[in-house]
Protein backbone atom coordinates (compact mmCIF):
# COMPACT_ATOMS: atom_id res chain seq x y z
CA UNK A 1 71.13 36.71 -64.22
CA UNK A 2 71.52 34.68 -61.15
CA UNK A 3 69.02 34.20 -59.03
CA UNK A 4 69.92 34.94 -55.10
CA UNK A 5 66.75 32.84 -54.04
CA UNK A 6 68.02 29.59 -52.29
CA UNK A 7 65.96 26.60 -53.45
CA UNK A 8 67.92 23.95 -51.62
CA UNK A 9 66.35 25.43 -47.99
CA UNK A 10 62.84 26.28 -50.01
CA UNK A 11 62.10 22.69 -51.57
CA UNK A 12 63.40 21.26 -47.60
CA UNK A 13 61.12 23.45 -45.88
CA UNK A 14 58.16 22.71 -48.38
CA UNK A 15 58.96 18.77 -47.30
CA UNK A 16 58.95 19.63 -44.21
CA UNK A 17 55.78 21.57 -44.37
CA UNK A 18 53.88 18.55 -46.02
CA UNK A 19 55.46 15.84 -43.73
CA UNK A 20 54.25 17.82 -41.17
CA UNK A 21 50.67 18.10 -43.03
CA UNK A 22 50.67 14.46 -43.12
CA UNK A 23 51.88 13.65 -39.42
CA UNK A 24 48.99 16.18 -38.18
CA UNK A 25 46.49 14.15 -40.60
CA UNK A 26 47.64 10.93 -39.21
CA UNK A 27 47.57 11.80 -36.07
CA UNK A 28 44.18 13.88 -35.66
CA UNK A 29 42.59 10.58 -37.48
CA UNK A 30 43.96 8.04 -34.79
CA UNK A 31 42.73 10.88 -31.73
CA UNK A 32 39.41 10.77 -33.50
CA UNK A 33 39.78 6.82 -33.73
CA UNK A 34 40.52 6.47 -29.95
CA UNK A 35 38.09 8.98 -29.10
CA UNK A 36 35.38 7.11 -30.66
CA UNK A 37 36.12 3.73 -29.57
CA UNK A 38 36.56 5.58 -25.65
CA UNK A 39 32.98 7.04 -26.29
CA UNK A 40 31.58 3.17 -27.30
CA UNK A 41 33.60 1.94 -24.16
CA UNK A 42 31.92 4.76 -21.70
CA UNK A 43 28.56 3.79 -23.02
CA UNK A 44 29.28 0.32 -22.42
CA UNK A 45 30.23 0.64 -19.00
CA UNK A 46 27.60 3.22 -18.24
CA UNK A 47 24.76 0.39 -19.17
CA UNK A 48 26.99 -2.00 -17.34
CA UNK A 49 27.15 0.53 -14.20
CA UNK A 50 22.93 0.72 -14.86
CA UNK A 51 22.10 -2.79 -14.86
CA UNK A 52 24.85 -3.65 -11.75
CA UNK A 53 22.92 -0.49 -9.98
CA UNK A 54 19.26 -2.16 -10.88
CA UNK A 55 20.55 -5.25 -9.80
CA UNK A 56 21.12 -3.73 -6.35
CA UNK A 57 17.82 -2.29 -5.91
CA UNK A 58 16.40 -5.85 -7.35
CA UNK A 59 18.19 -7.33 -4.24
CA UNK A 60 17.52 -4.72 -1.94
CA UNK A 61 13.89 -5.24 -2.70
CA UNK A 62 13.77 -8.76 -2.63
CA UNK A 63 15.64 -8.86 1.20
CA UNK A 64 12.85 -6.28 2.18
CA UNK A 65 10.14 -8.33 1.09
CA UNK A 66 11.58 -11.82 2.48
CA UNK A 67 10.01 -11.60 5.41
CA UNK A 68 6.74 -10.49 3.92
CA UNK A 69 7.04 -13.47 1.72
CA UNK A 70 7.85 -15.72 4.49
CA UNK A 71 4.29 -14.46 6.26
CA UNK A 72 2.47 -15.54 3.13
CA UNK A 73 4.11 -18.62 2.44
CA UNK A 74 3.43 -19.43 6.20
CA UNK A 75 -0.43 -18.35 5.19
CA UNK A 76 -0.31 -21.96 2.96
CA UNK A 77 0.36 -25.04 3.83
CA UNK A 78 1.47 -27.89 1.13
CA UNK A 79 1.26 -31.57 1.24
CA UNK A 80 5.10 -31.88 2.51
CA UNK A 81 4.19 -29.37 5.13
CA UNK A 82 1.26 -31.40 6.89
CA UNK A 83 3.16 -32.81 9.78
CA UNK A 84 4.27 -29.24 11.09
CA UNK A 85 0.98 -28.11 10.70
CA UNK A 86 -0.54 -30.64 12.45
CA UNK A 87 2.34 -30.17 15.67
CA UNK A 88 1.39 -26.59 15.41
CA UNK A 89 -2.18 -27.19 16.32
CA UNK A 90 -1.35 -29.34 18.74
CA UNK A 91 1.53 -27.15 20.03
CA UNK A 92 -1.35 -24.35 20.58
CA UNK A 93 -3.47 -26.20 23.33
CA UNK A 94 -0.01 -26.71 25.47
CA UNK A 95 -0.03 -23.20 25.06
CA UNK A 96 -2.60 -22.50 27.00
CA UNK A 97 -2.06 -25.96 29.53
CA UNK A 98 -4.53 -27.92 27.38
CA UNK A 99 -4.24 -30.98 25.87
CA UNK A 100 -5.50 -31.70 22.20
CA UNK A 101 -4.59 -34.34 19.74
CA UNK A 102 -5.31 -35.12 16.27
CA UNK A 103 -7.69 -38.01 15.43
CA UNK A 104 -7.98 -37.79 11.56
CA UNK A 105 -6.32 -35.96 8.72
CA UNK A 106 -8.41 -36.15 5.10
CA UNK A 107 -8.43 -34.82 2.04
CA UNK A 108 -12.07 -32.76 1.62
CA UNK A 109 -14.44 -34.08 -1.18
CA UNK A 110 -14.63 -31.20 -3.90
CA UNK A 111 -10.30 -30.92 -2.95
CA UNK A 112 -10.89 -27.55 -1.74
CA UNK A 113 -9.08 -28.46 1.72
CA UNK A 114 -7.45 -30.40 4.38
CA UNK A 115 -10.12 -31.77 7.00
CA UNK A 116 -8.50 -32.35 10.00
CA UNK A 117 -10.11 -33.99 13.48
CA UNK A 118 -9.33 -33.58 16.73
CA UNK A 119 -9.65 -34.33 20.32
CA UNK A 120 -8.77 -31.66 23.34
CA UNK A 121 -9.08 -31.93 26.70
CA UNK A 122 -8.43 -28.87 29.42
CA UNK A 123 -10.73 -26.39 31.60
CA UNK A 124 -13.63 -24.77 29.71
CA UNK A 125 -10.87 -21.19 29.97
CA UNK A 126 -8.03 -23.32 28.27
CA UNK A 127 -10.70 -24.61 25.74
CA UNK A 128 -11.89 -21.08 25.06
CA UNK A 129 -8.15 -19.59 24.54
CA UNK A 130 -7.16 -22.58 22.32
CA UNK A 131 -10.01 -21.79 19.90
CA UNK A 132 -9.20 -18.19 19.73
CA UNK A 133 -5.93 -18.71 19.12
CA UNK A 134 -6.75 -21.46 16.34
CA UNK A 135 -8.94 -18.70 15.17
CA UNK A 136 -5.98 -15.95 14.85
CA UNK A 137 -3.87 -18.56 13.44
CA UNK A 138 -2.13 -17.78 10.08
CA UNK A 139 -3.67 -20.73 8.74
CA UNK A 140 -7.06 -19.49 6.59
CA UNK A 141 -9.26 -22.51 9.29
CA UNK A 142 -12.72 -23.01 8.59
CA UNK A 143 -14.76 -24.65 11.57
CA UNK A 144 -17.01 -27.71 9.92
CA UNK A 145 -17.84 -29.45 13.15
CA UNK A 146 -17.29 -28.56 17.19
CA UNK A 147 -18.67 -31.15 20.05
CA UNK A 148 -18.36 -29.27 23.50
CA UNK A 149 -19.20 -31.30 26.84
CA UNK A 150 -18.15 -31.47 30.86
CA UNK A 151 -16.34 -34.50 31.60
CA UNK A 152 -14.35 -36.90 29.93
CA UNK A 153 -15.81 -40.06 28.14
CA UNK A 154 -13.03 -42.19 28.76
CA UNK A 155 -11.96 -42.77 32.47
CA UNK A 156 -8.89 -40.65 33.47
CA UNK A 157 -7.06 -40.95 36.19
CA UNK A 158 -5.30 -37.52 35.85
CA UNK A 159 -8.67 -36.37 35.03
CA UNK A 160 -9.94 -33.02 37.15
CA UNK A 161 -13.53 -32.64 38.23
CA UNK A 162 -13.59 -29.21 36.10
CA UNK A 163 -12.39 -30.71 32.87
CA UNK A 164 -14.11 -30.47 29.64
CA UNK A 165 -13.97 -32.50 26.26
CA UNK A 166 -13.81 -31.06 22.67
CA UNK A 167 -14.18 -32.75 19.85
CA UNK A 168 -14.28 -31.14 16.16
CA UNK A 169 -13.52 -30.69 12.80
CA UNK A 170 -11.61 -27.81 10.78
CA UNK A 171 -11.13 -27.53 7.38
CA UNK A 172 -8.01 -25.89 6.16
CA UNK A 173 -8.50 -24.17 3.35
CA UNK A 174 -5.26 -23.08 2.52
CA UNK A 175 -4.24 -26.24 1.78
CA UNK A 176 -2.27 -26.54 -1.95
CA UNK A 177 -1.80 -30.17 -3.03
């Protein structure tokens, strides 16, 4: 008896069912492959995206603060920063149409300050204003010494009959070494 089943077209289509087993194999491995290393990739750039975004908002934070910083740093003065102090104070009785100049600049005893002396000269009014603004300076000022009297002790020719004579000492205490 003769068998009418064709075994040529079933053993071809069986290859081609495996084959086709295999390809799908191969290929859903190598999707799962790249779909791994595309989630490792997204995590990397999503902490990447994070730290650029904290970065940011680090800077953002830092340029609102600058000026707030630049206040306090103005609060101190250092060692290198003594000369612009100094021309400060003296830049505050021409202000107010004084005249004030600085006699000594020490180094307090326990180093707890600069002790600075000076001489100003104006009307009792420009006197009084270049105190208070001393006072309101941003510099932390403590007042050691003040010498207040009419007239001038050494002969003037510029000299006005209303002027009056200061002499003291302040104590910076803001003052890092």
């Amino acid at each position: 008896m003769q068998s009418n089943f064709p075994k040529i077209p079933f053993f071809g289509s069986v290859i081609f069912f495996i084959v086709s087993c295999l390809f799908l194999i191969y290929f859903s491995r190598l999707i799962n492959n790249n779909d791994s290393v595309a989630q490792l990739k997204e995590s990397q750039w999503q902490i990447e995206t994070q730290r650029r975004d904290e970065i940011k908002a680090l800077d953002r934070s830092v340029k609102i603060i600058e000026t707030e910083r630049a206040d306090l740093e103005t609060h101190f003065a250092k060692s290198s920063d003594i000369v612009p102090f100094l021309d400060t104070i003296e830049g505050l009785a021409s202000q107010v149409g004084g005249k004030a100049e600085v006699t000594t600049v020490a180094l307090s005893v326990d180093h707890s300050g600069l002790l600075v002396g000076m001489k100003a000269d104006g009307t009792f009014g420009q006197l009084y204003k270049f105190l208070t603004l001393l006072e309101n300076s941003p510099y932390a000022l403590q007042f050691v010494s003040m010498d207040l009297k009419k007239g001038i002790s050494v002969p003037d020719p510029n000299a006005k009959l209303g002027d009056w004579e200061m002499i003291f000492n302040i104590k910076l205490l803001s003052f890092i070494e």
